[in-house]
PDB file of N, CA and C in Angstrom:
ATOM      1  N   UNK A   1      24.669  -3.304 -10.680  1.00  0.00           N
ATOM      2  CA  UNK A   1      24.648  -3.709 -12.081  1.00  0.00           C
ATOM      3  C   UNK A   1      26.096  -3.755 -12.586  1.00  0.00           C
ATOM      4  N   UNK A   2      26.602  -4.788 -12.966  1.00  0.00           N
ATOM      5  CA  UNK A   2      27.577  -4.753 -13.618  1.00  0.00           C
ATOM      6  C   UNK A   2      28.182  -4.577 -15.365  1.00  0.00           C
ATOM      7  N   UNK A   3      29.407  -4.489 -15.361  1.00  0.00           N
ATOM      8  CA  UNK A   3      29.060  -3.603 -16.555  1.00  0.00           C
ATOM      9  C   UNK A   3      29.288  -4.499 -17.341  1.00  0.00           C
ATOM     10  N   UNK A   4      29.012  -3.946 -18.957  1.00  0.00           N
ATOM     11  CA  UNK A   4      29.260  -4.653 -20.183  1.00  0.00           C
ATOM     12  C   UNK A   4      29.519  -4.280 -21.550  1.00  0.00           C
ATOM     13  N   UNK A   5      30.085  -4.843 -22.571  1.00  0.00           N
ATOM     14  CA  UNK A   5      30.568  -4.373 -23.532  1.00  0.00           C
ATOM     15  C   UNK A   5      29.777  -4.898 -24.864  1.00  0.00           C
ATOM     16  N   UNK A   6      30.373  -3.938 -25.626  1.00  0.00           N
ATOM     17  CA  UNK A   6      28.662  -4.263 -26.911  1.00  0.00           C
ATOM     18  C   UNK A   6      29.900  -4.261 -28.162  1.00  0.00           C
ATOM     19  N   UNK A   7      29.516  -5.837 -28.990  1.00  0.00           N
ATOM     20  CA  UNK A   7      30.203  -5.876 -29.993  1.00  0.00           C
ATOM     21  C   UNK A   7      29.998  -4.803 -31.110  1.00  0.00           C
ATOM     22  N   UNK A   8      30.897  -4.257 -31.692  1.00  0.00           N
ATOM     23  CA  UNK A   8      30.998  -4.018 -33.035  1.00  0.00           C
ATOM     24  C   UNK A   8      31.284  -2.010 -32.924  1.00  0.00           C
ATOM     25  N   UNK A   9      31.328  -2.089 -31.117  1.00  0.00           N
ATOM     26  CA  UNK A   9      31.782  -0.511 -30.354  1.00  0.00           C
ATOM     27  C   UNK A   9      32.868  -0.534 -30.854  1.00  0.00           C
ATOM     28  N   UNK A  10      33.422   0.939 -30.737  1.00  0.00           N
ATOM     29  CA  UNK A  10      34.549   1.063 -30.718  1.00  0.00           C
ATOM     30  C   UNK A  10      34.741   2.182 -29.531  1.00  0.00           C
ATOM     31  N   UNK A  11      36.227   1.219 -28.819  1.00  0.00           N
ATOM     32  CA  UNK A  11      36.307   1.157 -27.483  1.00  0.00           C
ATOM     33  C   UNK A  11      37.959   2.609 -27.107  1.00  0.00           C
ATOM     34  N   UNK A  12      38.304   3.374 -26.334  1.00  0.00           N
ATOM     35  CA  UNK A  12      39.584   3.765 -26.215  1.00  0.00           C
ATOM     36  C   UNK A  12      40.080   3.481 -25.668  1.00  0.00           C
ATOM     37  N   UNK A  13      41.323   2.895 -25.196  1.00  0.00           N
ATOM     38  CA  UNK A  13      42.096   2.778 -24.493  1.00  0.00           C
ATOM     39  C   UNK A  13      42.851   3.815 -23.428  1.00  0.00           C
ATOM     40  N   UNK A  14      43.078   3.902 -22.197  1.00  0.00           N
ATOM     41  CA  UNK A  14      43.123   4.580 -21.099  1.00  0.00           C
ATOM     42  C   UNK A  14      44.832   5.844 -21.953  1.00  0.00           C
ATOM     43  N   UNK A  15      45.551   4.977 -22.469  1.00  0.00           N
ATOM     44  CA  UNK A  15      46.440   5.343 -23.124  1.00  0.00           C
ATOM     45  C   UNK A  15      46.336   6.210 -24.370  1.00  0.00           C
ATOM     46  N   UNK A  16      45.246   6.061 -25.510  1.00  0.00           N
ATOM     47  CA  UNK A  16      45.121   6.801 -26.497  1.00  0.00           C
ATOM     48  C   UNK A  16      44.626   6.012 -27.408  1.00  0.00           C
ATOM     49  N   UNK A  17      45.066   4.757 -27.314  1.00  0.00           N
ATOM     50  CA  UNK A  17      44.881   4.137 -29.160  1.00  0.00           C
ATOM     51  C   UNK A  17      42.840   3.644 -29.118  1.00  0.00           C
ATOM     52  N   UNK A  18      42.607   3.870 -30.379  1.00  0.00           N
ATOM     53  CA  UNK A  18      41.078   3.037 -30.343  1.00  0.00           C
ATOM     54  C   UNK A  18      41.171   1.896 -30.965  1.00  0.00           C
ATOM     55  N   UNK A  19      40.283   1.066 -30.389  1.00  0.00           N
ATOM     56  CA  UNK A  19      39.946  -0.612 -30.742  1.00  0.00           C
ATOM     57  C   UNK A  19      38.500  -0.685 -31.182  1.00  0.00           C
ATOM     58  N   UNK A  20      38.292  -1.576 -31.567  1.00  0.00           N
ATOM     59  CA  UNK A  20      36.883  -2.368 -32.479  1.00  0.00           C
ATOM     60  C   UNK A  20      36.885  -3.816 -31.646  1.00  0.00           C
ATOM     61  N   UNK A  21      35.692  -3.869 -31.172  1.00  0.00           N
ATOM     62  CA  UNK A  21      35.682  -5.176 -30.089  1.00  0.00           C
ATOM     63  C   UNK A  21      34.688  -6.166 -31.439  1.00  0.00           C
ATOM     64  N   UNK A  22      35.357  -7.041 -31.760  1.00  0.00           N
ATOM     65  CA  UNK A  22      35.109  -7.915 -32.307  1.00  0.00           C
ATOM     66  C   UNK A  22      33.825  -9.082 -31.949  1.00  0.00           C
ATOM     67  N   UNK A  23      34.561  -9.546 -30.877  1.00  0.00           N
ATOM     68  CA  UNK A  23      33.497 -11.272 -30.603  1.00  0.00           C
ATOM     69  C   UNK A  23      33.631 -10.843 -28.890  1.00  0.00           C
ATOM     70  N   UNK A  24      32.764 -11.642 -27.932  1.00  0.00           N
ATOM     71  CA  UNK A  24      33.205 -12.262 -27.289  1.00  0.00           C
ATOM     72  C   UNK A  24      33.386 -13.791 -27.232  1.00  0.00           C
ATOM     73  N   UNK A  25      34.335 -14.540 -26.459  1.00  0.00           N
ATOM     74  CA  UNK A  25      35.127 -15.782 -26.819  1.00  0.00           C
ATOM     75  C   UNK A  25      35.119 -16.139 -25.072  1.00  0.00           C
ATOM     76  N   UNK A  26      34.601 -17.930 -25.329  1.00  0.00           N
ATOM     77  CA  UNK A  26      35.591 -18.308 -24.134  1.00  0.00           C
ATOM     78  C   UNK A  26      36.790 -19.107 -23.958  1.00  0.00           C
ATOM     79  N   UNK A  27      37.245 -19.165 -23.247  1.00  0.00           N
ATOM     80  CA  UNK A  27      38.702 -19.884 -22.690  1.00  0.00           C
ATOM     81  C   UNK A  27      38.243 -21.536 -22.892  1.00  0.00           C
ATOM     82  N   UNK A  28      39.142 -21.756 -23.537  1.00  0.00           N
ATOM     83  CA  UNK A  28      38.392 -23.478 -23.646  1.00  0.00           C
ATOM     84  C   UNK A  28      39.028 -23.823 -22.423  1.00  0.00           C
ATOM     85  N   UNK A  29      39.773 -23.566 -21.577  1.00  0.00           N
ATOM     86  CA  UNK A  29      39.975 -25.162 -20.543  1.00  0.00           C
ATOM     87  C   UNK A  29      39.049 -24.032 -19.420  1.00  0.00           C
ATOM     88  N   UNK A  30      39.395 -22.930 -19.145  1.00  0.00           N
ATOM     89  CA  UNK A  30      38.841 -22.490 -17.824  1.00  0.00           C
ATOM     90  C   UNK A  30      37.623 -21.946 -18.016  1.00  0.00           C
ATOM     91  N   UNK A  31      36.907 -21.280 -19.365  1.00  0.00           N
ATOM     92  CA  UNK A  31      35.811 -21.178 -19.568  1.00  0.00           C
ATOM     93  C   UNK A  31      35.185 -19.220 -19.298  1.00  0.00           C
ATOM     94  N   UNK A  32      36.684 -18.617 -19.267  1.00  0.00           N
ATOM     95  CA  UNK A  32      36.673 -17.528 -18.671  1.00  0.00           C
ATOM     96  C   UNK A  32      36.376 -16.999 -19.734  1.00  0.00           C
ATOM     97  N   UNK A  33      35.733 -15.704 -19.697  1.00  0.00           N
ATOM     98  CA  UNK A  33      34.834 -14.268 -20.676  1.00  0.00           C
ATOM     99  C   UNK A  33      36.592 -13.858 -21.406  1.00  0.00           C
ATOM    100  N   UNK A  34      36.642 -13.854 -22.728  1.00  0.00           N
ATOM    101  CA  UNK A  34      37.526 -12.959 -23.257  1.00  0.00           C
ATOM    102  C   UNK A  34      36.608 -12.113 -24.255  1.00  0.00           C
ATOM    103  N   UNK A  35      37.471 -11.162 -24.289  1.00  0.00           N
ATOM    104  CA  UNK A  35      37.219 -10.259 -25.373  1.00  0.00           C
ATOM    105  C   UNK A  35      38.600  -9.904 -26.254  1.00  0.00           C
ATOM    106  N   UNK A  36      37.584  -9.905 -27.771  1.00  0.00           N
ATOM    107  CA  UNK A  36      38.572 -10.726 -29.368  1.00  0.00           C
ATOM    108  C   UNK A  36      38.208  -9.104 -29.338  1.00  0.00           C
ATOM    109  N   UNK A  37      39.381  -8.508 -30.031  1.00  0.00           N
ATOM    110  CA  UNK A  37      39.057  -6.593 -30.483  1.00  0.00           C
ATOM    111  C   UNK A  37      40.524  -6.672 -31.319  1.00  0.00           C
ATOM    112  N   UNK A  38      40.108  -5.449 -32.189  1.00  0.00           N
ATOM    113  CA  UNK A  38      41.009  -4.909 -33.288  1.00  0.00           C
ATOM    114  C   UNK A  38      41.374  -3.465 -32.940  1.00  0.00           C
ATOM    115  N   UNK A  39      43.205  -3.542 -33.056  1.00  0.00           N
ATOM    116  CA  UNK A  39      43.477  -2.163 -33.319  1.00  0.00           C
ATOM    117  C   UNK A  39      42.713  -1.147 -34.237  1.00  0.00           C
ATOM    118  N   UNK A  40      42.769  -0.060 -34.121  1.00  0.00           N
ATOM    119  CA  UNK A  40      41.971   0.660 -35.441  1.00  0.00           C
ATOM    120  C   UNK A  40      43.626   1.770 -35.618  1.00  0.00           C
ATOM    121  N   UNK A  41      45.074   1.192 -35.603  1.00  0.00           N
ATOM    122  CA  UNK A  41      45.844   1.748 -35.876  1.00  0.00           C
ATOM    123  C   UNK A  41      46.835   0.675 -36.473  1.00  0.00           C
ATOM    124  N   UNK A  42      47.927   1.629 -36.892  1.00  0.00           N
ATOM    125  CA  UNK A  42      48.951   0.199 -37.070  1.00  0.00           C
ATOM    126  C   UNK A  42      48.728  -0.699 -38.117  1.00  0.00           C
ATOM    127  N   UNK A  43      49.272  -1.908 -37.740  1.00  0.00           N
ATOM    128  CA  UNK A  43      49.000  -2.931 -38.171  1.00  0.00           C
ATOM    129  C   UNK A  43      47.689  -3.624 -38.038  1.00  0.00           C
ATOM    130  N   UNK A  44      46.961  -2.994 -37.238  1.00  0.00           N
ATOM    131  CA  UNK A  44      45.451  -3.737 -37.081  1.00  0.00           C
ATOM    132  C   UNK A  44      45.182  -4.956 -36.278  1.00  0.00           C
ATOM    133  N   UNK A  45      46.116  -4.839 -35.649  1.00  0.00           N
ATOM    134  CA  UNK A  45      46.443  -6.258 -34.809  1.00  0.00           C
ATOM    135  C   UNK A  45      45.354  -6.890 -34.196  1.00  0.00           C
ATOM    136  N   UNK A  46      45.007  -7.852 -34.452  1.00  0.00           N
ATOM    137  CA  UNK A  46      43.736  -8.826 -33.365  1.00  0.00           C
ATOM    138  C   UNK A  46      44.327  -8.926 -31.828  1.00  0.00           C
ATOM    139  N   UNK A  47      43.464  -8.914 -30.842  1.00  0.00           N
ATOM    140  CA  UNK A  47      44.283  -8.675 -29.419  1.00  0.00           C
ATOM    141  C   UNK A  47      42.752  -9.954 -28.775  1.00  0.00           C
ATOM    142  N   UNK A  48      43.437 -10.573 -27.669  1.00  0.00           N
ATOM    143  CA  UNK A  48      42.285 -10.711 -26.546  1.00  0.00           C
ATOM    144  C   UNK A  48      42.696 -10.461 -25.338  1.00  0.00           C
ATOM    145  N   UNK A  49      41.758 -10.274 -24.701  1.00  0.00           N
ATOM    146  CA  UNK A  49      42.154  -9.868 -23.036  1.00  0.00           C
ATOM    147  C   UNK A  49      40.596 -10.687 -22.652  1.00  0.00           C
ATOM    148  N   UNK A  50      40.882 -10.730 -20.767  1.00  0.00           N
ATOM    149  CA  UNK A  50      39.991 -10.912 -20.343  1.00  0.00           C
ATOM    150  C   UNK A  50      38.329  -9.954 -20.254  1.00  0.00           C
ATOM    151  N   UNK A  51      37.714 -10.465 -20.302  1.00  0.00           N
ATOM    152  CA  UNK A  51      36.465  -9.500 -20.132  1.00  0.00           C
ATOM    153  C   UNK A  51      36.608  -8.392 -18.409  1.00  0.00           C
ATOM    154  N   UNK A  52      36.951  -9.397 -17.753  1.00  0.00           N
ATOM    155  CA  UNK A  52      37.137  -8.723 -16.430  1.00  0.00           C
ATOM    156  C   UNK A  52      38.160  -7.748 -16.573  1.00  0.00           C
ATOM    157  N   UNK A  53      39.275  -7.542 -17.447  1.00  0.00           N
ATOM    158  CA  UNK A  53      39.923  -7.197 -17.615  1.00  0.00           C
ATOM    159  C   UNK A  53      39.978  -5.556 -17.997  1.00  0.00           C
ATOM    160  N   UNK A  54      39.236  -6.346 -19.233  1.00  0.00           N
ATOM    161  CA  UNK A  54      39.196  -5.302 -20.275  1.00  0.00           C
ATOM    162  C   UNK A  54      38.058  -4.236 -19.689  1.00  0.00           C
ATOM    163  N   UNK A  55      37.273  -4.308 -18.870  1.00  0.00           N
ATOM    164  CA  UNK A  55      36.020  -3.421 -18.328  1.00  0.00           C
ATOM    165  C   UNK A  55      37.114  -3.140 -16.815  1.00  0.00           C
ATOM    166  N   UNK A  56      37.714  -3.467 -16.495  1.00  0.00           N
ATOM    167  CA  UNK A  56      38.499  -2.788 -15.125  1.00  0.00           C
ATOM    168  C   UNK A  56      39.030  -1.011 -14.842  1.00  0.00           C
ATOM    169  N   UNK A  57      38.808  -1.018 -13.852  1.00  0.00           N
ATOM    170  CA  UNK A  57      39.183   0.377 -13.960  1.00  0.00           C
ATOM    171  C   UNK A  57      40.383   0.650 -13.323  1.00  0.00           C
ATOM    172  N   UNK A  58      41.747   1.015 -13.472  1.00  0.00           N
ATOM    173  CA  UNK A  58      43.049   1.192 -13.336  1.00  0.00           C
ATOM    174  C   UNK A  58      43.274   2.706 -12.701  1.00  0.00           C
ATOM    175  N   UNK A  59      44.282   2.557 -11.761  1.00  0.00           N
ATOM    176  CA  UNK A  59      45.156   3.252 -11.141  1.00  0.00           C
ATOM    177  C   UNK A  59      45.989   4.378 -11.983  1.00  0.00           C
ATOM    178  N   UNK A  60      45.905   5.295 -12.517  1.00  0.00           N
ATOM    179  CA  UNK A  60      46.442   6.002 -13.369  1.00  0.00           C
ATOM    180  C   UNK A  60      46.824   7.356 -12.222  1.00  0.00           C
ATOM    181  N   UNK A  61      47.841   7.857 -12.200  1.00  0.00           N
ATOM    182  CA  UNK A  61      48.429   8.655 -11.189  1.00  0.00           C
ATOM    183  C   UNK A  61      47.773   9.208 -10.041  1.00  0.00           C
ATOM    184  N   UNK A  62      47.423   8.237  -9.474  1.00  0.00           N
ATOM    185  CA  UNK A  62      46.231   8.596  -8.094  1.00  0.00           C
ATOM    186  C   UNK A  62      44.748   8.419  -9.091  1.00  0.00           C
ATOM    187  N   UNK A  63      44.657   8.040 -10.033  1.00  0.00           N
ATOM    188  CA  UNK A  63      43.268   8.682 -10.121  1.00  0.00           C
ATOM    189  C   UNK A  63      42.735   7.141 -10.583  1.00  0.00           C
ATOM    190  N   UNK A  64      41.610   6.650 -10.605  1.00  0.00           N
ATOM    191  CA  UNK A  64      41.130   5.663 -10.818  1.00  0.00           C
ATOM    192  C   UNK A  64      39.633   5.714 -12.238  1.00  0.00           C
ATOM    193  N   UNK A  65      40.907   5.205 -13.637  1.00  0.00           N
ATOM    194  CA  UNK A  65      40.070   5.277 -14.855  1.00  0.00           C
ATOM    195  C   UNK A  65      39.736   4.173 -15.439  1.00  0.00           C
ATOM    196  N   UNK A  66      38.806   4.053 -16.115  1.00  0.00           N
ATOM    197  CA  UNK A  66      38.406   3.023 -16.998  1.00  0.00           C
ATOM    198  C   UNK A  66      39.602   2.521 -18.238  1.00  0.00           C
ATOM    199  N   UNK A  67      40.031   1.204 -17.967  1.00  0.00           N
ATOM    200  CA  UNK A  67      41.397   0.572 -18.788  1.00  0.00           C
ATOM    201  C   UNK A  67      40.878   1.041 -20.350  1.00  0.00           C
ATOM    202  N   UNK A  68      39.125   0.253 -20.693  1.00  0.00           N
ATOM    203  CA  UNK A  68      39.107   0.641 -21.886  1.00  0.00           C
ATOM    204  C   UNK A  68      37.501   1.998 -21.724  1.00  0.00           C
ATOM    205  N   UNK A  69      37.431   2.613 -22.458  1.00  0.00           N
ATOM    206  CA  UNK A  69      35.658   3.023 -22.160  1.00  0.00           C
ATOM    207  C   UNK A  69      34.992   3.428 -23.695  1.00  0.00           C
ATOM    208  N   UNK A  70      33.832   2.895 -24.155  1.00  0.00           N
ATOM    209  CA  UNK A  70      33.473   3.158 -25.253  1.00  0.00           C
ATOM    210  C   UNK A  70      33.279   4.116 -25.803  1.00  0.00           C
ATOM    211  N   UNK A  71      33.282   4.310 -26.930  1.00  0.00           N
ATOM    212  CA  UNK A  71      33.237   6.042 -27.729  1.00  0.00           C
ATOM    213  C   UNK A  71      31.918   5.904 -28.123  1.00  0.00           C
ATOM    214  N   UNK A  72      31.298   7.175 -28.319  1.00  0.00           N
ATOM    215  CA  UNK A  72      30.126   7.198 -28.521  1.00  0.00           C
ATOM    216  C   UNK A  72      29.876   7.618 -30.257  1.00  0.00           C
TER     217      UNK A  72
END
C-alpha cells in the first residue's frame, strides 16, 4: 500500500517547521502529483514539491525518516 497525504493536515517537516498541505496540483506539461502546502511560520510562504517527494523518506544521520509526517 502506498502512502498518502490528506488535505487540510498539518504536516512536520523532518527539520522542525510545520506546514498546512493545501491542494493537490498537477504539472501541466509532465502531469506529475505536486503538493501546494503553507508554512504555518514566518512569512507563511506557499511552497510545492513533488508528491513523491514530499511522502519520501530521507537519510538523516544513518537513520532513515520521513521528509514530511503528519501531526495528529
Amino acid at each position: 500500500m502506498s502512502p498518502s497525504i490528506n488535505i487540510g493536515k498539518k504536516y512536520k517537516h523532518f527539520k522542525g517547521q510545520e506546514y498546512l498541505v493545501l491542494h493537490l496540483a498537477k504539472h501541466s506539461e509532465t502531469l506529475e502529483d505536486l503538493v501546494v502546502y503553507q508554512a504555518l511560520y514566518g512569512e507563511f510562504g506557499i511552497w510545492v514539491r513533488p508528491l513523491d517527494m514530499f511522502l519520501e523518506k530521507i537519510n538523516v544521520n544513518g537513520e532513515l525518516v520521513n521528509r514530511f509526517h503528519e501531526l495528529e
